[in-house]
Protein backbone atom coordinates (compact mmCIF):
# COMPACT_ATOMS: atom_id res chain seq x y z
CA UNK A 1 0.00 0.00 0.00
CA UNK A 2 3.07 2.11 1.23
CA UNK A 3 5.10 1.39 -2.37
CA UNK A 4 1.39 2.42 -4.32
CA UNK A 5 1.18 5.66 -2.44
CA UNK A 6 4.25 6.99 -2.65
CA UNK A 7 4.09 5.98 -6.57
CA UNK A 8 1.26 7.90 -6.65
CA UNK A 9 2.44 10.93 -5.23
CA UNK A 10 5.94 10.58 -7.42
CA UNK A 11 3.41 10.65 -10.49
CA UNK A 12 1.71 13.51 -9.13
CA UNK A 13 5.21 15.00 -8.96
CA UNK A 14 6.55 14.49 -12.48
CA UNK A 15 2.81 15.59 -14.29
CA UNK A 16 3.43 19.05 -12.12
CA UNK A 17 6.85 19.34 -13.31
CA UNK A 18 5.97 18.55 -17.12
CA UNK A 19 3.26 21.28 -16.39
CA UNK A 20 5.49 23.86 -14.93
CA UNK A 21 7.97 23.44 -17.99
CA UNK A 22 4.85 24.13 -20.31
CA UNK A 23 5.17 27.56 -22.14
CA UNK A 24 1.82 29.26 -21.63
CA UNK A 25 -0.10 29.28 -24.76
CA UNK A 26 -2.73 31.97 -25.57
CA UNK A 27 -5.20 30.68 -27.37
CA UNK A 28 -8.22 32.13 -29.43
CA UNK A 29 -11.96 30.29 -29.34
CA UNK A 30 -14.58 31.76 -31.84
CA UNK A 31 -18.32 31.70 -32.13
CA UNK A 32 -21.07 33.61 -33.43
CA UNK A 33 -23.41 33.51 -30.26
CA UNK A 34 -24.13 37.05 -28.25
CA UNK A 35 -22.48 36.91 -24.80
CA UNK A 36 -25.41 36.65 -22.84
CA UNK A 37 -26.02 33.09 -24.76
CA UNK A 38 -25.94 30.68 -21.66
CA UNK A 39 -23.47 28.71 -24.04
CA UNK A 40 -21.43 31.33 -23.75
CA UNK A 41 -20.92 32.04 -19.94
CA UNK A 42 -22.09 28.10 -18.58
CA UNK A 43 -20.77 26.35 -21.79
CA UNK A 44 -17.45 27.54 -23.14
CA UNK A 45 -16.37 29.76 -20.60
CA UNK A 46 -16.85 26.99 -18.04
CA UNK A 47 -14.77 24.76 -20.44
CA UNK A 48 -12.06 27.10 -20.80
CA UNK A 49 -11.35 28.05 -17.21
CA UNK A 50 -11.37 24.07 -16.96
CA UNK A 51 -8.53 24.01 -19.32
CA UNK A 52 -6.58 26.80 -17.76
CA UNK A 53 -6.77 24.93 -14.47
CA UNK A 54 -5.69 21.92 -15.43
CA UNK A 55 -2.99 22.79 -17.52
CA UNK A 56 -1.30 24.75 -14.50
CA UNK A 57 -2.57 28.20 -16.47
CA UNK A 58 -0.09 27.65 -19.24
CA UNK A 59 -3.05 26.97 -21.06
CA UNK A 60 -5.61 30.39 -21.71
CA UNK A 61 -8.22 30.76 -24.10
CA UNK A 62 -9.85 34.45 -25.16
CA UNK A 63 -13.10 34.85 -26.89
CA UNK A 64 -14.17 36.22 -30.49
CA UNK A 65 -17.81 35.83 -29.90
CA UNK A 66 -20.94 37.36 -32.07
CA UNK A 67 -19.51 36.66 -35.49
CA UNK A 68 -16.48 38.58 -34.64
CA UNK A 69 -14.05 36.76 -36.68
CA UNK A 70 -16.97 35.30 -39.41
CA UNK A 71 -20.01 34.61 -40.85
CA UNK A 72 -21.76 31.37 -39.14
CA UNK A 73 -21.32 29.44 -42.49
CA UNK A 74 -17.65 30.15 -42.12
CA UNK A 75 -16.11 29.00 -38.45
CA UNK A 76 -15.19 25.41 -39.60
CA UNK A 77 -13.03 27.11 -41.96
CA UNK A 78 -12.02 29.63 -39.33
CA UNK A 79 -10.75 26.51 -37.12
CA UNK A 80 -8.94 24.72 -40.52
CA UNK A 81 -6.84 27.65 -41.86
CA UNK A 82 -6.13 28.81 -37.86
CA UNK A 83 -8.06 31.73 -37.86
CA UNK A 84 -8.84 31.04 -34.46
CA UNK A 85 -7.57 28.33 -32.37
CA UNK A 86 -10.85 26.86 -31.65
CA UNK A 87 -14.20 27.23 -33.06
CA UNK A 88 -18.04 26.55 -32.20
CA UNK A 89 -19.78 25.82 -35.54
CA UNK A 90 -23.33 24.42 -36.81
CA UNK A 91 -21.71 22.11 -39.52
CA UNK A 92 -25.69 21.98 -41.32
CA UNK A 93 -24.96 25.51 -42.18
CA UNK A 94 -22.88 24.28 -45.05
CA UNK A 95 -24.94 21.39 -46.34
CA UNK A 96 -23.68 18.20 -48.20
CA UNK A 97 -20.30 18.97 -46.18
CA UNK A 98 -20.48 16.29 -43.33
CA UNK A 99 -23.22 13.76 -44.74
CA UNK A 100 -22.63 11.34 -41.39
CA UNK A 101 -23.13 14.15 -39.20
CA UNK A 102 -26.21 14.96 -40.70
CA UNK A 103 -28.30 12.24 -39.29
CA UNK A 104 -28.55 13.87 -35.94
CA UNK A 105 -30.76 16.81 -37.99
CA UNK A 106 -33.22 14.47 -38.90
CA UNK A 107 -36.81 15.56 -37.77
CA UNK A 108 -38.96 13.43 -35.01
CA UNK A 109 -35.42 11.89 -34.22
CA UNK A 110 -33.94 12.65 -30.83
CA UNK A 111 -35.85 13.59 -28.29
CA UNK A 112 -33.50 14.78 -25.34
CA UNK A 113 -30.86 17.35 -26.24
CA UNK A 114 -28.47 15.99 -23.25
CA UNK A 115 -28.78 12.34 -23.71
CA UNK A 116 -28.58 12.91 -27.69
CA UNK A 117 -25.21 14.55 -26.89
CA UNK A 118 -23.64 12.10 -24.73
CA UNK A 119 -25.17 9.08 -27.34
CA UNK A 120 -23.54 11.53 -30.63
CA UNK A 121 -20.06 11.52 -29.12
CA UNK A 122 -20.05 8.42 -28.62
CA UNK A 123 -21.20 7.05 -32.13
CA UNK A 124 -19.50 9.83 -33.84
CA UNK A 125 -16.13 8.73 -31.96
CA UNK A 126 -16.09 6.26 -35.07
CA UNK A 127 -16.21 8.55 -37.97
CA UNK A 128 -14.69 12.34 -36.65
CA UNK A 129 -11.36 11.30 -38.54
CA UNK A 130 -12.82 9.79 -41.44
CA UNK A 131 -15.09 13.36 -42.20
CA UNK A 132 -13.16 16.42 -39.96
CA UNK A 133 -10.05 14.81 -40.03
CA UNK A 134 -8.76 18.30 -41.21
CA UNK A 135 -9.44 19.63 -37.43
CA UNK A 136 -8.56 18.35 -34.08
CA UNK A 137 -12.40 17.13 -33.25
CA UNK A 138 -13.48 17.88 -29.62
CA UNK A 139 -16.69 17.42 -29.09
CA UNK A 140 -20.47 17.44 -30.23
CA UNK A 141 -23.53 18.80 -28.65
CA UNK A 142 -27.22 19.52 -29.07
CA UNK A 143 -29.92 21.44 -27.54
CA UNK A 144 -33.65 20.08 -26.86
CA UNK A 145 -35.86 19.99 -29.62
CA UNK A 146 -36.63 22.84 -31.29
CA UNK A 147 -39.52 24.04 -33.33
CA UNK A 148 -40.72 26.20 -36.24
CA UNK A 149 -41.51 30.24 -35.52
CA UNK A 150 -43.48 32.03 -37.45
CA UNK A 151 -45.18 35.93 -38.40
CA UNK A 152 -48.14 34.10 -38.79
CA UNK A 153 -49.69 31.23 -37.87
CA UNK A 154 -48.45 28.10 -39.44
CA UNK A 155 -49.97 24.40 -38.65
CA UNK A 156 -49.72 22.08 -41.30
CA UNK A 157 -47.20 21.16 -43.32
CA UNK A 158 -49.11 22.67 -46.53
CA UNK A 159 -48.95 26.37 -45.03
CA UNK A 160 -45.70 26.32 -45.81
CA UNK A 161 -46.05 26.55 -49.63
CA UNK A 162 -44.93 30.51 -50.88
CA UNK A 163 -43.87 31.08 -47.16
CA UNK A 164 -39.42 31.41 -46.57
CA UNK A 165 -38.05 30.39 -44.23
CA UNK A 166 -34.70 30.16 -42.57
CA UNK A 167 -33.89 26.63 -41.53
CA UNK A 168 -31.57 25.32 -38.69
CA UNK A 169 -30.23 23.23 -40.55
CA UNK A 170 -29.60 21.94 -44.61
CA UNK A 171 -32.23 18.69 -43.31
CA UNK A 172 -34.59 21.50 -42.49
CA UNK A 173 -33.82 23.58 -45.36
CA UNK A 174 -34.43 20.22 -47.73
CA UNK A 175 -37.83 19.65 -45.62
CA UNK A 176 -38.98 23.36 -46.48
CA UNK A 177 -37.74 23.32 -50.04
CA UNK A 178 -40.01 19.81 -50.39
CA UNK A 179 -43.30 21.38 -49.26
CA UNK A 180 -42.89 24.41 -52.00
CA UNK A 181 -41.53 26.90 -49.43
CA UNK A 182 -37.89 28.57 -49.85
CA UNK A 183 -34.90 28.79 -47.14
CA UNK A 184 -32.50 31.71 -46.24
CA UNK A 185 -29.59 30.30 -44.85
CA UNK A 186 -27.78 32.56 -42.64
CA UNK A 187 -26.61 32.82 -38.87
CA UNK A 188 -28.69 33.11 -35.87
CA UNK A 189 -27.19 36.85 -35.57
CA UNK A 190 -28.23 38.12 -38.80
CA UNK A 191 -32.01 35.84 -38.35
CA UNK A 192 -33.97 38.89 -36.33
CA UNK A 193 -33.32 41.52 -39.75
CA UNK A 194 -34.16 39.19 -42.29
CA UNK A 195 -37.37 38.18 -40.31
CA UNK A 196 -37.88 42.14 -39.41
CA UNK A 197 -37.99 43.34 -42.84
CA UNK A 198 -40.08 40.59 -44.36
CA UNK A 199 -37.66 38.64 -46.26
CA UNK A 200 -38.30 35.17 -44.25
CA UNK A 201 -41.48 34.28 -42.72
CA UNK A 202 -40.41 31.84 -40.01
CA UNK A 203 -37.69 30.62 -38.24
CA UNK A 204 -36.38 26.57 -36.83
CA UNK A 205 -35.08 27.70 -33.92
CA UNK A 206 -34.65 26.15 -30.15
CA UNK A 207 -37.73 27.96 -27.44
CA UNK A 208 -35.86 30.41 -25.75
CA UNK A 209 -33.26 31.18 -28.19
CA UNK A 210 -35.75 33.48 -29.82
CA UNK A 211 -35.92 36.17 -27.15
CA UNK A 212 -32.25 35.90 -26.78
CA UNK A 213 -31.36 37.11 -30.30
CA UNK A 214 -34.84 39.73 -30.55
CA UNK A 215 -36.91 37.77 -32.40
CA UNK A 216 -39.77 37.24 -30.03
CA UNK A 217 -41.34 40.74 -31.12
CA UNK A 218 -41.33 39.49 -34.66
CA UNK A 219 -42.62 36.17 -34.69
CA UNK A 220 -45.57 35.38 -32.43
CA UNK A 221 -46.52 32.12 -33.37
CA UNK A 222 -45.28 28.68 -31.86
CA UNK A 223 -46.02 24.88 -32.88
CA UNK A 224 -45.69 23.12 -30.01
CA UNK A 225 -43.90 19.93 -30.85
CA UNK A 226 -40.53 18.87 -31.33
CA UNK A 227 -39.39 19.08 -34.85
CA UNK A 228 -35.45 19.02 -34.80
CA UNK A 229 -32.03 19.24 -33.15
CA UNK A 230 -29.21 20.96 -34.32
CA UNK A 231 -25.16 19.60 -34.22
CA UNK A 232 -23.09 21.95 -33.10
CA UNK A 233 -19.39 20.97 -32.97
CA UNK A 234 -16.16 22.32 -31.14
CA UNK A 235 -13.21 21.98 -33.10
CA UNK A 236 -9.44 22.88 -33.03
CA UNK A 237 -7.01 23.89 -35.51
CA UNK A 238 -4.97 20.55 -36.16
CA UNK A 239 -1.37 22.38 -36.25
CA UNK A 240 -1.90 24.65 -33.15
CA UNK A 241 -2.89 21.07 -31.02
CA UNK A 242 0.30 19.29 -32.76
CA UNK A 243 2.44 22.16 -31.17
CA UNK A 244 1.80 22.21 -27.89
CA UNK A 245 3.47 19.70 -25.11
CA UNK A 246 2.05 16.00 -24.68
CA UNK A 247 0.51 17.26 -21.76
CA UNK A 248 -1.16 20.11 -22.56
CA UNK A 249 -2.48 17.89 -25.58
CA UNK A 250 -3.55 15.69 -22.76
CA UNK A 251 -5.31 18.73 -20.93
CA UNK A 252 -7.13 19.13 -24.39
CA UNK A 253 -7.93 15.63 -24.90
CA UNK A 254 -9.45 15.11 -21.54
CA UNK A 255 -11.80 17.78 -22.56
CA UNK A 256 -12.76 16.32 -25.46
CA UNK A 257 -15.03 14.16 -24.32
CA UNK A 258 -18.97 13.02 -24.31
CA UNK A 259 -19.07 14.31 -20.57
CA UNK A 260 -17.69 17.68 -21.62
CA UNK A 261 -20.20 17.92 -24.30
CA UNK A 262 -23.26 16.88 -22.05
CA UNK A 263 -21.63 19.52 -19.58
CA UNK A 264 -21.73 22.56 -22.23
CA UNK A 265 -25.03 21.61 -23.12
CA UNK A 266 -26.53 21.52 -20.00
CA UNK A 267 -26.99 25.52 -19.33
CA UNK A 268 -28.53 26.17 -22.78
CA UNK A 269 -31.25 22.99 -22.36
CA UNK A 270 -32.44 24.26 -18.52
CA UNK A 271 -32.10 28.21 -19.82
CA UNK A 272 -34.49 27.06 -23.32
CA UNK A 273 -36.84 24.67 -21.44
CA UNK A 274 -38.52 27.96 -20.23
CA UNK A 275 -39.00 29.51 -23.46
CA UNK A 276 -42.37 27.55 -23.97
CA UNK A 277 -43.78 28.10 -20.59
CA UNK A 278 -42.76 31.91 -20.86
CA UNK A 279 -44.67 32.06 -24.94
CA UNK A 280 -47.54 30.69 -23.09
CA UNK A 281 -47.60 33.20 -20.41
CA UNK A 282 -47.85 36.49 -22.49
CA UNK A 283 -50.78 37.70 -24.27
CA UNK A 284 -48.22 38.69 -27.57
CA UNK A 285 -47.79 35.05 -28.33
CA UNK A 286 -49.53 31.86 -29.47
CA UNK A 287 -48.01 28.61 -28.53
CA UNK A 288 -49.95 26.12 -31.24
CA UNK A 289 -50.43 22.33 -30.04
CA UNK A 290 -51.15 20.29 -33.07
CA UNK A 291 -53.96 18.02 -33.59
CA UNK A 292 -52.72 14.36 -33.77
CA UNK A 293 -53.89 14.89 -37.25
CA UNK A 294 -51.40 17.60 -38.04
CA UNK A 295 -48.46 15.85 -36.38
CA UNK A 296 -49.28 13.01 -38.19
CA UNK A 297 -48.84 15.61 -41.31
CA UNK A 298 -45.92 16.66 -40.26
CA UNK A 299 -44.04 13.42 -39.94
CA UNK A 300 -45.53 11.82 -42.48
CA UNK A 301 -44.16 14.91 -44.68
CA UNK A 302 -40.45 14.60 -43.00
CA UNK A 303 -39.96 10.63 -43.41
CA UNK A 304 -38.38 11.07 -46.90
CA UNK A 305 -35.50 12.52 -45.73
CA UNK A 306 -34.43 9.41 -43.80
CA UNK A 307 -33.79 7.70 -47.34
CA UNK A 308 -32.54 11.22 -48.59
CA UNK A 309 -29.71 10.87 -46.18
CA UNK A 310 -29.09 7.25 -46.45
CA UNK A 311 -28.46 7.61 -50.48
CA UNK A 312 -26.27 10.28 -49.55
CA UNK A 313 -24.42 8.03 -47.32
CA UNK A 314 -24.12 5.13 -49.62
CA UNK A 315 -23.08 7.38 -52.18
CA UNK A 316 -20.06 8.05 -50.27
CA UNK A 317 -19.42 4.09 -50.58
CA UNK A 318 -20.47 3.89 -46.66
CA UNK A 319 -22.69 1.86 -45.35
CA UNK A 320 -25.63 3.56 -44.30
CA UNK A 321 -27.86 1.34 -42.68
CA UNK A 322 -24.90 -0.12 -40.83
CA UNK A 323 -24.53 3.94 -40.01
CA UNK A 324 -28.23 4.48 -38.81
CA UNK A 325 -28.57 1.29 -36.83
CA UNK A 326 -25.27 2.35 -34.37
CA UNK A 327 -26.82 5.96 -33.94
CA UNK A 328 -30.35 4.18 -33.03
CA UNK A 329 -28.60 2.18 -30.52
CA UNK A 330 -26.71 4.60 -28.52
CA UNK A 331 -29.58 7.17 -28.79
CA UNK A 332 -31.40 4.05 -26.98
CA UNK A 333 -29.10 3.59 -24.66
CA UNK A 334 -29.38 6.76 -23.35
CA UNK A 335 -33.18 7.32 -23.69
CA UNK A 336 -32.70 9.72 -26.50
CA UNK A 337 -34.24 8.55 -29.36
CA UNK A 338 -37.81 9.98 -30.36
């Protein structure tokens, strides 16, 4: 017990002296969420005063946030050419890009955004290097289900013919596109002026979310049921990781993990699980719970883009079904699938 001990304490020893050796490394993280964005001050900033303690504070990471750096479309990018050190990005902003990803954005799919988080990491463990090899892949996350938002009310599937909309993702954009509507793609940011001045007519976007970015004097109308999650990835540029010491890369790795990403996540899904009740609370706004008909519309209108994705896949030379059945499982496994 005595010889285990004092091995433990001579590891101990040697980890702070690799530390203590470290060079401090500043490091830059970018995103296009407002500060007040519980991802901001729960999520990331939780995550990187996490790193700076456990890398002895030769680790330190400063914020670009609200676009500062780029567009939404553009922070994968930012992350590859090293831009910024690390980046949060919504990888069905550019669609096509990351086909296996794209599962998680199928509607009527996932039904918890923390147990779909933990249950993503861990499937997507598999194929990270295969389609962001190009980055230093941390970690996944969702948020709980979110719905569409509209200027007027919407409840069926075939209101959405002539309306635009701007979809969460390219699955939701394809879903629009198939019921005769059209999608604006851009970032959550730039959302509250397009809907302002007319150009879209709704929004996919998570409950609260809405009043955070100043939508919720613009769109007044809710349908209550849960039509999609969103990916949303943390990434690092590959050649700023490969330079730093084996234990700061250690420090980084241990943060890259399915716990991390259920731990970023967890703010944003307790903050957004009051945006319903708070819609339903004030006179301005209409929270719409559809008939079983409707839903029935609504999925019945969505299940095409479960084949959609799997000829995608399979075009790739993957195996798709093969793909589908390990997401099921570990959505399963953690009570996550809808």
């Amino acid at each position: 017990m005595k010889q285990r001990i004092l091995g433990a304490i001579a590891a101990c020893a040697i980890a702070g002296s690799a530390l203590a050796e470290d060079k401090v490394v500043e490091m830059t993280f970018s995103h296009d969420l407002p500060t007040q964005h519980p991802l901001h001050a729960e999520g990331f900033q939780v995550w990187a005063d996490s790193i700076a303690e456990a890398s002895g504070g030769t680790l330190k990471i400063g914020f670009f946030p609200a676009g500062q750096l780029g567009k939404a479309e553009d922070e994968y990018d930012i992350a590859k050419f090293g831009i910024a050190d690390f980046v949060w990005a919504n990888p069905g902003h550019t669609p096509g890009r990351f086909p296996i990803m794209s599962l998680g954005e199928l509607p009527f799919f996932i039904k918890s955004g923390l147990g779909g988080t933990v249950a993503m990491n861990e499937w997507y463990a598999d194929y990270m290097d295969q389609e962001m090899g190009d980055v230093k892949f941390c970690v996944v996350h969702l948020h709980d289900p979110g719905t569409l938002h509209s200027r007027e009310e919407i409840r069926t599937p075939a209101q959405i013919k002539g309306t635009t909309i701007r979809p969460a993702n390219g699955t939701i954009g394809r879903l629009m596109q198939s019921l005769g509507g059209s999608s604006v793609q851009v970032g959550p940011s730039e959302a509250r002026e397009v809907l302002e001045r007319g150009a879209a007519d709704g929004i996919t976007f998570p409950w609260r979310s809405i009043s955070i970015f100043g939508m919720d004097d613009v769109v007044h109308y809710h349908l209550d049921m849960p039509l999609y999650v969103t990916n949303f990835i943390i990434v690092m540029n590959k050649d700023r990781y490969q330079a730093l010491s084996e234990t700061q890369q250690a420090v980084i790795d241990d943060h890259c993990t399915p716990g991390w990403g259920e731990k970023i996540a967890a703010g944003w899904v307790g903050f957004d699980n009051e945006g319903k009740r708070l819609f339903e609370e004030s006179p301005d706004h209409h929270v719409i719970a559809p008939t079983g008909d409707e839903l029935a519309q609504w999925k019945d209108a969505s299940a095409f883009l479960l084949d959609d994705w799997k000829q995608r896949v399979n075009a790739a030379g993957l195996d798709a079904e093969a793909i589908y059945q390990g997401f099921v499982e570990r959505l399963e496994a953690h009570d996550a699938k809808f």
